[in-house]
C-alpha atoms as a PDB file:
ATOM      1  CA  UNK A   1       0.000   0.000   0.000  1.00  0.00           C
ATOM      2  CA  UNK A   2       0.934   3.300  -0.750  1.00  0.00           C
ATOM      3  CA  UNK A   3       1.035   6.057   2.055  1.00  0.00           C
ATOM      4  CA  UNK A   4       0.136   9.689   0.634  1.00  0.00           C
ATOM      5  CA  UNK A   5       2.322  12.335   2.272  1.00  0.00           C
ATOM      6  CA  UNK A   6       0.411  14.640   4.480  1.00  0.00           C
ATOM      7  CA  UNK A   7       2.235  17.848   2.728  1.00  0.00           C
ATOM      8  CA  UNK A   8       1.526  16.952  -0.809  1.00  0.00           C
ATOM      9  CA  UNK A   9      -2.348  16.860   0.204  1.00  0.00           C
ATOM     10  CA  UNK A  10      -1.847  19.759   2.059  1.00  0.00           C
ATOM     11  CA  UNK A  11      -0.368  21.692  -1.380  1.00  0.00           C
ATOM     12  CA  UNK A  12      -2.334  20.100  -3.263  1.00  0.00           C
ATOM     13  CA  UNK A  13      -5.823  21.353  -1.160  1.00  0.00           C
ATOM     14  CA  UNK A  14      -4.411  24.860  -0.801  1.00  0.00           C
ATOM     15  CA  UNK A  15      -3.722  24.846  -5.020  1.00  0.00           C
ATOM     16  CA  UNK A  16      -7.368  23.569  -5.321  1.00  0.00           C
ATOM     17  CA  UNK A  17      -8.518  26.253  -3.336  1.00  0.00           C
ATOM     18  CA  UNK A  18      -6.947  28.893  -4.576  1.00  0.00           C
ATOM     19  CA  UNK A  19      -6.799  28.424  -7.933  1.00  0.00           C
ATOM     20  CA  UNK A  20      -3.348  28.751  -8.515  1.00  0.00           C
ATOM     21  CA  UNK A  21       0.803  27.522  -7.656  1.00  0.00           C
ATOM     22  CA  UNK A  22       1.952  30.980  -7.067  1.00  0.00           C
ATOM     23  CA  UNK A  23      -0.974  32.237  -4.947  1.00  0.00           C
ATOM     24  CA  UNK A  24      -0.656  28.304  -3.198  1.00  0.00           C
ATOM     25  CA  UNK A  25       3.306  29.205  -2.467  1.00  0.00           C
ATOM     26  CA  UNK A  26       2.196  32.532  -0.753  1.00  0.00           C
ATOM     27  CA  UNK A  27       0.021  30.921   1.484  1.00  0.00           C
ATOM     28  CA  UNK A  28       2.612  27.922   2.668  1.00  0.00           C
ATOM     29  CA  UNK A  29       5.672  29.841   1.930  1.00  0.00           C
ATOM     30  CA  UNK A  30       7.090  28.128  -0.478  1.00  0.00           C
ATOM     31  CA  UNK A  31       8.130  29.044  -4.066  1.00  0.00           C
ATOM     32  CA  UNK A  32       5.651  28.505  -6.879  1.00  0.00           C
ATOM     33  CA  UNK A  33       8.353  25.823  -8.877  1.00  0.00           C
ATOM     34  CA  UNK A  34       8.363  23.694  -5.560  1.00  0.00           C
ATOM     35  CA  UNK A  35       4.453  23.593  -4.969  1.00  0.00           C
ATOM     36  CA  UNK A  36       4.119  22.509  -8.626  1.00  0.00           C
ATOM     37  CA  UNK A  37       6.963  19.815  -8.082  1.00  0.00           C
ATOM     38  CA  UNK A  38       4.518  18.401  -5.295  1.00  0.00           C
ATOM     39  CA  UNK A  39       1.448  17.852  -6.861  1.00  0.00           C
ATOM     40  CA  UNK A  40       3.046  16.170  -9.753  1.00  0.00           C
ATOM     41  CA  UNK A  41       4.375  13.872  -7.307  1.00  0.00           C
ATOM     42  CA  UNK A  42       0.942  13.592  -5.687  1.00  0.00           C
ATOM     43  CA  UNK A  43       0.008  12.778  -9.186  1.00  0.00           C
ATOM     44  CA  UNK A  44       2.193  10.166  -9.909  1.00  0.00           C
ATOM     45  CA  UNK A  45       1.453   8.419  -6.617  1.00  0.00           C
ATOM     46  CA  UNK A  46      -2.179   8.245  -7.118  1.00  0.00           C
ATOM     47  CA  UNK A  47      -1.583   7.734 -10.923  1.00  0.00           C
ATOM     48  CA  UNK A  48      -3.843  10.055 -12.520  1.00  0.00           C
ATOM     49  CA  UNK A  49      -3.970  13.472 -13.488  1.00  0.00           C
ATOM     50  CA  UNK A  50      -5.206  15.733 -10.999  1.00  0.00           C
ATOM     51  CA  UNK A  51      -5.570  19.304 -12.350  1.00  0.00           C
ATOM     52  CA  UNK A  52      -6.367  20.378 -15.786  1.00  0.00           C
ATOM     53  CA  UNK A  53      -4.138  23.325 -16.666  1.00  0.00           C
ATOM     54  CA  UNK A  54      -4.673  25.935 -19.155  1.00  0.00           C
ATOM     55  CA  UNK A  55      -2.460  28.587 -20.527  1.00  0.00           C
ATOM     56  CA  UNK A  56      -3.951  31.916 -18.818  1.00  0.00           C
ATOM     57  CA  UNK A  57      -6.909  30.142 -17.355  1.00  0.00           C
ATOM     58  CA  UNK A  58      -7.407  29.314 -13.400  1.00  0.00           C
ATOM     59  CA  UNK A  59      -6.777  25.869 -12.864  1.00  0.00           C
ATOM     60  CA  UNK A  60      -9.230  23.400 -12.877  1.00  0.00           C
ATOM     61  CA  UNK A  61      -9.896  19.830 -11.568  1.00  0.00           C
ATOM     62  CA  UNK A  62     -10.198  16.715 -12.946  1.00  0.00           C
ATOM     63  CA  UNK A  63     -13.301  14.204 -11.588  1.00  0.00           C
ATOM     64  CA  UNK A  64     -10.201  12.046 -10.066  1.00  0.00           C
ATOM     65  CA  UNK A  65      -9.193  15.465  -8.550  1.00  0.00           C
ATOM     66  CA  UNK A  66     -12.598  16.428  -7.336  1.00  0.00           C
ATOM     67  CA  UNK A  67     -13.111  13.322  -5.553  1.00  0.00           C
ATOM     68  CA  UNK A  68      -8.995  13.024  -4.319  1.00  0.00           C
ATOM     69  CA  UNK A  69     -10.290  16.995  -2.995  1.00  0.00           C
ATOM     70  CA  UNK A  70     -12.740  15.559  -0.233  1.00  0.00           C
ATOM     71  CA  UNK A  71     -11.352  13.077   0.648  1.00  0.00           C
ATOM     72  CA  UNK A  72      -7.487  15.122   1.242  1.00  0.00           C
ATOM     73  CA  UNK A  73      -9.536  17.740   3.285  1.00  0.00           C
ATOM     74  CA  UNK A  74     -11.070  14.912   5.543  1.00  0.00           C
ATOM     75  CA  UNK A  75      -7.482  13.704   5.965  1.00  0.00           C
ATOM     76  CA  UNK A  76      -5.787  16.986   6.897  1.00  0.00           C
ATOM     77  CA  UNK A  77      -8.849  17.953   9.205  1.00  0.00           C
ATOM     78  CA  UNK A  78      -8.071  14.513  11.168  1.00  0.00           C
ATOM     79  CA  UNK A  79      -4.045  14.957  11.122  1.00  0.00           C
ATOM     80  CA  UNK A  80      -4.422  18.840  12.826  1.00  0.00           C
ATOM     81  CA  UNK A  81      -7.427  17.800  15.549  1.00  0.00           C
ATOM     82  CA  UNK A  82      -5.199  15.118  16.839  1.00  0.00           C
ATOM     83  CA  UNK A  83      -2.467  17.108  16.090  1.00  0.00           C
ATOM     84  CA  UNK A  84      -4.143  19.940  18.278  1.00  0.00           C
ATOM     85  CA  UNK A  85      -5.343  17.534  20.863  1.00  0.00           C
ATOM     86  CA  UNK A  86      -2.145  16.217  21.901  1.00  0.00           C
ATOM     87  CA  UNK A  87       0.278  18.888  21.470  1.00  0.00           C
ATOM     88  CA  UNK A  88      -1.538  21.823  22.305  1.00  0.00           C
ATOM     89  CA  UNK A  89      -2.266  22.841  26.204  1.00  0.00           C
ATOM     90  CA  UNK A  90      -6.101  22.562  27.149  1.00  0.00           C
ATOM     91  CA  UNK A  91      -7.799  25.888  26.718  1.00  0.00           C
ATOM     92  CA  UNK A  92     -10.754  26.938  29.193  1.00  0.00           C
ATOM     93  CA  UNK A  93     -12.641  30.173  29.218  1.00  0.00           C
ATOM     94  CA  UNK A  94     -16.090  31.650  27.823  1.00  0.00           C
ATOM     95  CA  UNK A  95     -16.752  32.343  24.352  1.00  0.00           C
ATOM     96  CA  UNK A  96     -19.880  34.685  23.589  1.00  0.00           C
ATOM     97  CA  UNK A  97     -20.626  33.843  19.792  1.00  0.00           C
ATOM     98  CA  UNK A  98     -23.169  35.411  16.986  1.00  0.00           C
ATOM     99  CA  UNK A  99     -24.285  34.139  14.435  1.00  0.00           C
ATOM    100  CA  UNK A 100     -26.819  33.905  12.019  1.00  0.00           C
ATOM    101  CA  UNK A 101     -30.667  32.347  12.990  1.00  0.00           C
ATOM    102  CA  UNK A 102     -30.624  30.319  10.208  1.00  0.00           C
ATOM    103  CA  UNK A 103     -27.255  28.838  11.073  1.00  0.00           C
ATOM    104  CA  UNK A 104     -27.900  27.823  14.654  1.00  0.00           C
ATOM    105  CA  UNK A 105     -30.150  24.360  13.312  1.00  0.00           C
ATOM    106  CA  UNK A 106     -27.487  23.079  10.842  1.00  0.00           C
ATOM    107  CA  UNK A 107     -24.078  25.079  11.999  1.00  0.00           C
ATOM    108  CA  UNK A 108     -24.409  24.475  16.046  1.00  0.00           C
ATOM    109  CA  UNK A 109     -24.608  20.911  15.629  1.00  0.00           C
ATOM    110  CA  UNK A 110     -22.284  20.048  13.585  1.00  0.00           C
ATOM    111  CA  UNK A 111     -19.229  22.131  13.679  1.00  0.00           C
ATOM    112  CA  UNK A 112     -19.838  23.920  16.507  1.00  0.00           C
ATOM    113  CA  UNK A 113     -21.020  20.261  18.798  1.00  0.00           C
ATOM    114  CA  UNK A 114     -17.436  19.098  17.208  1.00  0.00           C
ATOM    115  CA  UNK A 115     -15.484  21.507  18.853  1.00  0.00           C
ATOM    116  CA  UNK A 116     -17.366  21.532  22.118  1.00  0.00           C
ATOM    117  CA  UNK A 117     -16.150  17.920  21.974  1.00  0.00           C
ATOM    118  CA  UNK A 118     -12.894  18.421  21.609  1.00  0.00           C
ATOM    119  CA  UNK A 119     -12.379  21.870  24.000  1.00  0.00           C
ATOM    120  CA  UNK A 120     -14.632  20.647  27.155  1.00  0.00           C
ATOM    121  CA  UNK A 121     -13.539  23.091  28.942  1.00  0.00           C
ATOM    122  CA  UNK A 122     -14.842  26.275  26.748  1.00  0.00           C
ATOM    123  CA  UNK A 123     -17.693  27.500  27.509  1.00  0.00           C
ATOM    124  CA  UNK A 124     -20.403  28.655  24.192  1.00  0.00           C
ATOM    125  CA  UNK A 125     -22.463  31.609  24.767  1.00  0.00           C
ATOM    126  CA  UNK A 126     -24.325  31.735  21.286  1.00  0.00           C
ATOM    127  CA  UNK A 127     -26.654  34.754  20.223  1.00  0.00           C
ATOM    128  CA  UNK A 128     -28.622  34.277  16.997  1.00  0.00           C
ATOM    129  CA  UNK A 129     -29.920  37.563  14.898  1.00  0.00           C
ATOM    130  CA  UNK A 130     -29.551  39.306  11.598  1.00  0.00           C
ATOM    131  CA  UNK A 131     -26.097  39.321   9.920  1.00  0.00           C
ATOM    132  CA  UNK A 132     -26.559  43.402  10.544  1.00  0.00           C
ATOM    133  CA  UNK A 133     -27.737  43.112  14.124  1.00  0.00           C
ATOM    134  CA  UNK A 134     -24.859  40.650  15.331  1.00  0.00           C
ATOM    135  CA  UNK A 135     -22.185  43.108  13.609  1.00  0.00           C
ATOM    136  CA  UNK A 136     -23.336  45.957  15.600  1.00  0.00           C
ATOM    137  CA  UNK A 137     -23.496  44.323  18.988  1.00  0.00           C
ATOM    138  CA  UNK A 138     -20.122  43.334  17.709  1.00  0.00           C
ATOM    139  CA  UNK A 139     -19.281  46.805  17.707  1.00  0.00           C
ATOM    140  CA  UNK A 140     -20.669  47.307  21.192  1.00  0.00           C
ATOM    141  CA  UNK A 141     -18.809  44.507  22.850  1.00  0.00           C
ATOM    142  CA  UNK A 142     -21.990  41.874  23.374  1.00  0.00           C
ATOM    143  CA  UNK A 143     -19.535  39.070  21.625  1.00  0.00           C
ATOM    144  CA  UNK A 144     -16.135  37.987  21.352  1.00  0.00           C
ATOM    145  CA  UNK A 145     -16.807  36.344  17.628  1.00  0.00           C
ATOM    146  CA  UNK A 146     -19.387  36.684  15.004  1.00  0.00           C
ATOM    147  CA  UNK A 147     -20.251  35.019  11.880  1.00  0.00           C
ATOM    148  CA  UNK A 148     -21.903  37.403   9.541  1.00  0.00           C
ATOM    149  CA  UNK A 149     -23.130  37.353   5.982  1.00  0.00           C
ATOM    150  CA  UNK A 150     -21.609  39.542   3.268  1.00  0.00           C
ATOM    151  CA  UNK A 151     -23.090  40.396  -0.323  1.00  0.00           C
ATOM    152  CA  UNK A 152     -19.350  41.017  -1.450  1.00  0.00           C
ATOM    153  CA  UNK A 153     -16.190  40.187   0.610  1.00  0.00           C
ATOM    154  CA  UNK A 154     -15.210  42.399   3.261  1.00  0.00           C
ATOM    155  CA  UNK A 155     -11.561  43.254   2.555  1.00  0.00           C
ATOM    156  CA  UNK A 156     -10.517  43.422   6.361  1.00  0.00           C
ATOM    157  CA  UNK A 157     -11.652  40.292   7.192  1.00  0.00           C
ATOM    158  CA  UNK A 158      -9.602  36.982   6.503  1.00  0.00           C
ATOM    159  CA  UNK A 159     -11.091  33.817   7.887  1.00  0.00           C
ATOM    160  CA  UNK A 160     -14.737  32.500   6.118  1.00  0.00           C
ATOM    161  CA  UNK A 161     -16.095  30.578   2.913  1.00  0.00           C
ATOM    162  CA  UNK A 162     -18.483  30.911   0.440  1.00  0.00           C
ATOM    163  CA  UNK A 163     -22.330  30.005   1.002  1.00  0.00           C
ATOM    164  CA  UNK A 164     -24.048  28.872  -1.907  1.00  0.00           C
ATOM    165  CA  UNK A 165     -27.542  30.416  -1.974  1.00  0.00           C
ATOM    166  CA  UNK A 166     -30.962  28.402  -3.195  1.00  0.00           C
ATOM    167  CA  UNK A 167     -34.473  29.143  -3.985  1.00  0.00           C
ATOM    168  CA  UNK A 168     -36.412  27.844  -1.272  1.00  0.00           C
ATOM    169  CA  UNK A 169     -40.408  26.321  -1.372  1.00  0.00           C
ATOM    170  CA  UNK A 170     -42.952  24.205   0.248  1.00  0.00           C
ATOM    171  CA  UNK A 171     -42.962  20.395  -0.982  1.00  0.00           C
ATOM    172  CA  UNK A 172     -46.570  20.565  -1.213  1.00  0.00           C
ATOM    173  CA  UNK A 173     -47.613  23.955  -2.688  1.00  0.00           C
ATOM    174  CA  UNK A 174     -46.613  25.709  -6.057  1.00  0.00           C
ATOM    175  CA  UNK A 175     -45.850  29.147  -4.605  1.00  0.00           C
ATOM    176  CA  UNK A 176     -43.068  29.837  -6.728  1.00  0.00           C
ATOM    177  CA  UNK A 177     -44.767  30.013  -9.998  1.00  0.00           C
ATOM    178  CA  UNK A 178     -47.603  32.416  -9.270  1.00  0.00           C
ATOM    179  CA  UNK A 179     -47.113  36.073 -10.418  1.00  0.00           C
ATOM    180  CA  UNK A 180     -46.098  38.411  -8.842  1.00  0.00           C
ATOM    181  CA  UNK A 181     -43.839  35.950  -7.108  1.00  0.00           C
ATOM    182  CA  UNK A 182     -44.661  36.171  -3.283  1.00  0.00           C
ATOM    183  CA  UNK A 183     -41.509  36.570  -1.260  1.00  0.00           C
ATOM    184  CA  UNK A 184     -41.309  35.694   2.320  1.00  0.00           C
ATOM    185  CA  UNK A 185     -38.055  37.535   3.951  1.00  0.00           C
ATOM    186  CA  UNK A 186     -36.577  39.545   7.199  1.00  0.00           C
ATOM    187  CA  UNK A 187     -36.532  43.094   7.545  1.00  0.00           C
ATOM    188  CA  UNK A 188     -34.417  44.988   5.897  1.00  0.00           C
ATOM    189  CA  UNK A 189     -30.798  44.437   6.078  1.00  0.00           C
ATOM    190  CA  UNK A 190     -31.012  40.790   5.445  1.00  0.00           C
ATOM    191  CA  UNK A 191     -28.467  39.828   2.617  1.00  0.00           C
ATOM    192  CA  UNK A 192     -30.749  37.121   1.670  1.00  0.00           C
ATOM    193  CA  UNK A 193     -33.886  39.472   0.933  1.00  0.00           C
ATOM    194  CA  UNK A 194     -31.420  41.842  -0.893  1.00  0.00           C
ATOM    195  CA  UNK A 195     -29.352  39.423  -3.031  1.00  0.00           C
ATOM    196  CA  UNK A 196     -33.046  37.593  -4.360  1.00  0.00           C
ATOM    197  CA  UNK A 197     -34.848  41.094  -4.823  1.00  0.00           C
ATOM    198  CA  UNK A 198     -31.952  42.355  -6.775  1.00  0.00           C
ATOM    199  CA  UNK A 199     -32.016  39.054  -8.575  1.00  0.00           C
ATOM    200  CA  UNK A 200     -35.344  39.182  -9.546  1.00  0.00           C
ATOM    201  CA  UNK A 201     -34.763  43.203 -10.448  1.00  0.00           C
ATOM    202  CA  UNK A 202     -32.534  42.164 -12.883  1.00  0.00           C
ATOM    203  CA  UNK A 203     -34.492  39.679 -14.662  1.00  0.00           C
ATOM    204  CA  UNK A 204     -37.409  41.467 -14.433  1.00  0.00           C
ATOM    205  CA  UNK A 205     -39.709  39.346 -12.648  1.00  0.00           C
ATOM    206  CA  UNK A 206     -42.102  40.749 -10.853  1.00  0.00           C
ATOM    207  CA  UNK A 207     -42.403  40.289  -7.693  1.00  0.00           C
ATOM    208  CA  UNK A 208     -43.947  41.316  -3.800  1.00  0.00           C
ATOM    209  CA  UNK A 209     -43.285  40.605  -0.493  1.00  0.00           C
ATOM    210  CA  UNK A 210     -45.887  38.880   1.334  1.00  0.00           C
ATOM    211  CA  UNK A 211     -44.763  38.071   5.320  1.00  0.00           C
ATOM    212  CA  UNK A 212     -41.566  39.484   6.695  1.00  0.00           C
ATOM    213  CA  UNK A 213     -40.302  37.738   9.794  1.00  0.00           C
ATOM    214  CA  UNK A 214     -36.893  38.854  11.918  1.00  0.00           C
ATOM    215  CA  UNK A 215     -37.452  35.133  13.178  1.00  0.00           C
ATOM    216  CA  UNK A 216     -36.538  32.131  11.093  1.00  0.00           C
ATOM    217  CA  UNK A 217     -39.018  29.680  12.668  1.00  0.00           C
ATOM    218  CA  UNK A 218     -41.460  32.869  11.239  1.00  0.00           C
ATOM    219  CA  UNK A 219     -39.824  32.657   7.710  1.00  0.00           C
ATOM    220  CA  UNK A 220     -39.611  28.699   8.250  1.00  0.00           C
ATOM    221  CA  UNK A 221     -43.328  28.827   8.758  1.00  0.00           C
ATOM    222  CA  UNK A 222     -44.707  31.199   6.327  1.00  0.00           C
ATOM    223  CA  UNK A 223     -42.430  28.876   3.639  1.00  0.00           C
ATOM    224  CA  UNK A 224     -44.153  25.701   5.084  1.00  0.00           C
ATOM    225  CA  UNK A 225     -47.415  27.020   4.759  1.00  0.00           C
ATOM    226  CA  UNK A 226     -47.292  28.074   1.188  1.00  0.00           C
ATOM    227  CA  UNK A 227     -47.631  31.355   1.750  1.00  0.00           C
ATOM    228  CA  UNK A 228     -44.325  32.593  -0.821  1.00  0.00           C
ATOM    229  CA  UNK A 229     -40.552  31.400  -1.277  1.00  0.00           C
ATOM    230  CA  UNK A 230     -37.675  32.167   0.377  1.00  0.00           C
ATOM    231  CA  UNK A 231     -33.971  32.316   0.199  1.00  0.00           C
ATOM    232  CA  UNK A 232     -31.204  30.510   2.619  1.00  0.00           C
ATOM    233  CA  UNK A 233     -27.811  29.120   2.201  1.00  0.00           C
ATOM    234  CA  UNK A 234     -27.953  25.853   0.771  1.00  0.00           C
ATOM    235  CA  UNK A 235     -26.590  24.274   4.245  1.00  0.00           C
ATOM    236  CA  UNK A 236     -29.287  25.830   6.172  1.00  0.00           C
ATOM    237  CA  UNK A 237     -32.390  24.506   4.715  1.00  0.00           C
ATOM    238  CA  UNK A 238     -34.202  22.867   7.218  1.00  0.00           C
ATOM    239  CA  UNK A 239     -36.254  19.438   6.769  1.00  0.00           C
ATOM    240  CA  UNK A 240     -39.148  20.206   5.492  1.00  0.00           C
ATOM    241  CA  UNK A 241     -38.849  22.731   2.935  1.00  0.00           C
ATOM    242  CA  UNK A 242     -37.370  21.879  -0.805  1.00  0.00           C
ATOM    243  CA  UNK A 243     -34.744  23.361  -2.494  1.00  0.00           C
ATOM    244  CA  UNK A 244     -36.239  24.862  -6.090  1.00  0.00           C
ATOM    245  CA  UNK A 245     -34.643  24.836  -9.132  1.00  0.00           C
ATOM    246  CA  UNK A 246     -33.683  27.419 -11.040  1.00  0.00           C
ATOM    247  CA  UNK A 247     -35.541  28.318 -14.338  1.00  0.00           C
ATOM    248  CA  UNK A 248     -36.787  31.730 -16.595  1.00  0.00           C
ATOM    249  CA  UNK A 249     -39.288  32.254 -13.629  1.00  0.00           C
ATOM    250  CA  UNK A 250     -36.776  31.647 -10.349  1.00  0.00           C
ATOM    251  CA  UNK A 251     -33.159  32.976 -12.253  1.00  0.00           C
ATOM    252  CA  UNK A 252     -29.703  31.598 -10.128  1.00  0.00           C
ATOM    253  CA  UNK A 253     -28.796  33.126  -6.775  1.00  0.00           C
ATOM    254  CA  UNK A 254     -25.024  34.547  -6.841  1.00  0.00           C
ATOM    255  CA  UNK A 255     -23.288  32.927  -3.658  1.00  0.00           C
ATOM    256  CA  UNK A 256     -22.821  35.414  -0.741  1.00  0.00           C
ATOM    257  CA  UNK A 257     -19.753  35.657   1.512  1.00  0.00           C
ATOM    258  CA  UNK A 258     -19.671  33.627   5.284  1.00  0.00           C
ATOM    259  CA  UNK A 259     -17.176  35.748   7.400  1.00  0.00           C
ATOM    260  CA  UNK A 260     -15.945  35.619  11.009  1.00  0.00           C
ATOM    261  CA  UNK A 261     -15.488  39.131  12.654  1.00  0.00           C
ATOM    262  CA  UNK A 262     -13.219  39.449  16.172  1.00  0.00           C
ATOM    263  CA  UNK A 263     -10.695  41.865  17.497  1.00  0.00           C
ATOM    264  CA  UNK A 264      -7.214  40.047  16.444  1.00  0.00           C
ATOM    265  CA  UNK A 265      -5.572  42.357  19.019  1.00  0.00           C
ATOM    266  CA  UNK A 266      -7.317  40.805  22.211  1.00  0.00           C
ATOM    267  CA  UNK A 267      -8.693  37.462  21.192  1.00  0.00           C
ATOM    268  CA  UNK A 268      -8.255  35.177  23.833  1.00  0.00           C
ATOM    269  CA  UNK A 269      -6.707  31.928  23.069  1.00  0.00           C
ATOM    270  CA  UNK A 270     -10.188  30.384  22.756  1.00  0.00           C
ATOM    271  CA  UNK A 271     -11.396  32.600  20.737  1.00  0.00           C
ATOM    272  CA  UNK A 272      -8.791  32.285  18.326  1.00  0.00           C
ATOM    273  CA  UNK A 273      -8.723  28.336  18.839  1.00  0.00           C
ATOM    274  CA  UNK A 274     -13.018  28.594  17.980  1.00  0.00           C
ATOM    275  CA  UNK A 275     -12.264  30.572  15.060  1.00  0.00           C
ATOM    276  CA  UNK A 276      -9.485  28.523  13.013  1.00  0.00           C
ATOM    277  CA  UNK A 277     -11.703  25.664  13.924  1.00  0.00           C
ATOM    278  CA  UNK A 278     -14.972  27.020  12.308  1.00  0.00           C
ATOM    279  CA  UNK A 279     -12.850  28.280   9.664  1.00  0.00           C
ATOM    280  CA  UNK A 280     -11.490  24.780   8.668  1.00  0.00           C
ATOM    281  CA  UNK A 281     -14.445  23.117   9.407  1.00  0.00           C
ATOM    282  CA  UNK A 282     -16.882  25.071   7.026  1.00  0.00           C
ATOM    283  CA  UNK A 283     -14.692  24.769   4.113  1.00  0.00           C
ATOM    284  CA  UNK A 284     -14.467  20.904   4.441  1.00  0.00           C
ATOM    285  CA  UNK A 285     -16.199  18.857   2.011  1.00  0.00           C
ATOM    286  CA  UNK A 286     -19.623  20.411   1.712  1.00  0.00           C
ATOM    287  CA  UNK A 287     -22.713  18.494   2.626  1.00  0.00           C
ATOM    288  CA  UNK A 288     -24.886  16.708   0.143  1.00  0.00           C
ATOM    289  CA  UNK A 289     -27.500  19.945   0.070  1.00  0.00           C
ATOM    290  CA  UNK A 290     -24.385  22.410  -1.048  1.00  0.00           C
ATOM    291  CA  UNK A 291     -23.131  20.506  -3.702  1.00  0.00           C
ATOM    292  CA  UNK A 292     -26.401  19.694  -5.553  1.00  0.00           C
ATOM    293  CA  UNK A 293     -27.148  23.669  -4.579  1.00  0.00           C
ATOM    294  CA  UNK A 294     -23.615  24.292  -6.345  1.00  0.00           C
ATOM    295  CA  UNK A 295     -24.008  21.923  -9.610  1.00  0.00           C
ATOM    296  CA  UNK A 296     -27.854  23.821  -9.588  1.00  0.00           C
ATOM    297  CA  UNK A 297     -26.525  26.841  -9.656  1.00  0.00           C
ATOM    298  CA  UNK A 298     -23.933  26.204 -12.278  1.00  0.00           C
ATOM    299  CA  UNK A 299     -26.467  24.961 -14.283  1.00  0.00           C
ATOM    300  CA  UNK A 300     -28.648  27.715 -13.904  1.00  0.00           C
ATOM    301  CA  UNK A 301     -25.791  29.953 -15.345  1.00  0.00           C
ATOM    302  CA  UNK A 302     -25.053  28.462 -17.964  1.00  0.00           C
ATOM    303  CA  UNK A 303     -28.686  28.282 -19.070  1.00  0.00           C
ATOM    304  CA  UNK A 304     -28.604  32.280 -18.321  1.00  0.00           C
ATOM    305  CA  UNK A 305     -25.318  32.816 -20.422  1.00  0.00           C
ATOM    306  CA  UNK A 306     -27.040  30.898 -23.345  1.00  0.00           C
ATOM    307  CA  UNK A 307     -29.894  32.429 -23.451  1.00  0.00           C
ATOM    308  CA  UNK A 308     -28.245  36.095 -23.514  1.00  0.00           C
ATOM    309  CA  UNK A 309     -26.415  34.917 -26.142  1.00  0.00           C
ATOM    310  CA  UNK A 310     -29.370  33.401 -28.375  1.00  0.00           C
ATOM    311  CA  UNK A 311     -30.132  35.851 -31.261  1.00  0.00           C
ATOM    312  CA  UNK A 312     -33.414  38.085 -30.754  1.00  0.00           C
END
């Protein structure tokens, strides 16, 4: 059997990720010549081409190298919790966290129930509000972290991912293709109600808003009940509701930007352990909901692109 060397995964994650050998080399230090050198080795170990690479064009994957992708990230999460667990000295302390409503059914358990695991002895204060909201009681000191949501990418912040967006219905009702189209969002200041009603804007659809709800379980039930669509990040779609494809009447949903806001100067060690954790953790191999969201969206596109090109 062969073993594949935790630092050729770990260039060849960071190339996948970035797009590119130079930008790769920045992040790891090392020179651009020597982080190409290692994922042709990668290559040859695992014998089969990995990246497709273009003259001028970002570098893409293969399907070998999509599905080598997951399962490297799974690999180098594993190596730097145990990694952390045994060499690192046990943190304690109180964390006082914000993030998103919407987050708190799908992120909590998962990443956040993880590290709670792993750091026993740090305490989770969570707050749940608007993107907004949690950024101003950032401001006034009511949390040590936040997670906020950002139509473009806040160029003072570092650590986050990007959150696929998707059209979001009731199973049993055909809200989505009555006209106008009835929206159910949050107040304003929501990047979800201004990404879809710029969306729509654009395409000129016609639409109105129908129930507006600061709560999710509001939005959650006005969805459920067929009163109008909605939409979330493709992660946060509770059971219940259906993800809607995209067509001429519901056009494709740009992503929007998942960043984590703290004071770098005086994070305590927890803080800054929660944060590198959530970091890592969100960008691992996305569930089953984001990727079909993704490959949607990719779809829906294309099928934009072509028919702006078709002739009049």
């Amino acid at each position: 059997m062969k073993n594949l060397p935790m630092e050729l995964l770990r260039s060849y994650v960071t190339v996948a990720e970035l797009g590119g050998f130079t930008s790769a080399g920045n992040r790891l230090g090392r020179t651009q010549p020597a982080i190409s050198l290692q994922v042709k080795r990668l290559e040859a170990l695992v014998g089969k081409p990995l990246l497709k690479r273009h003259t001028g064009r970002k570098l893409e994957l293969t399907e070998d190298g999509a599905l080598l992708l997951d399962y490297a990230r799974h690999i180098l999460a594993l190596n730097d919790e145990v990694l952390t667990r045994l060499t690192q000295p046990r943190i304690s302390g109180c964390v006082r966290l914000g993030i998103p409503n919407e987050f708190a059914g799908s992120f909590l358990p998962e990443i956040l129930g993880k590290f709670a695991q792993s750091h026993p002895d740090v305490t989770l204060n969570v707050g749940c509000d608007l993107s907004i909201n949690l950024l101003a009681r950032l401001a006034q000191g009511e949390f040590d972290l936040v997670l906020a949501l950002h139509e473009r990418i806040p160029h003072d912040v570092i650590e986050g991912w990007v959150e696929p967006l998707a059209w979001v219905g009731s199973p049993q009702h055909n809200s989505h293709s009555l006209d106008p189209l009835p929206l159910i969002v949050a107040p304003q200041g929501c990047v979800y109600r201004s990404r879809l009603i710029q969306t729509l804007e654009s395409q000129g659809r016609e639409w109105r808003i129908v129930y507006s709800s600061q709560s999710f379980g509001g939005i959650r039930a006005g969805v459920m009940a067929g009163l109008g669509v909605t939409a979330l990040a493709a992660r946060t779609v509770p059971p219940g509701l259906k993800i809607l494809e995209p067509s001429e009447r519901l056009p494709p949903l740009t992503e929007v930007y998942a960043r984590l806001h703290y004071d770098r100067a005086h994070a305590s060690e927890a803080v800054l352990r929660l944060v590198e954790y959530m970091a890592s953790s969100a960008r691992q191999s996305p569930q089953p909901r984001v990727q079909a969201a993704r490959r949607r969206l990719s779809r829906g596109n294309g099928a934009a692109r072509r028919r702006a090109a078709a002739p009049p």
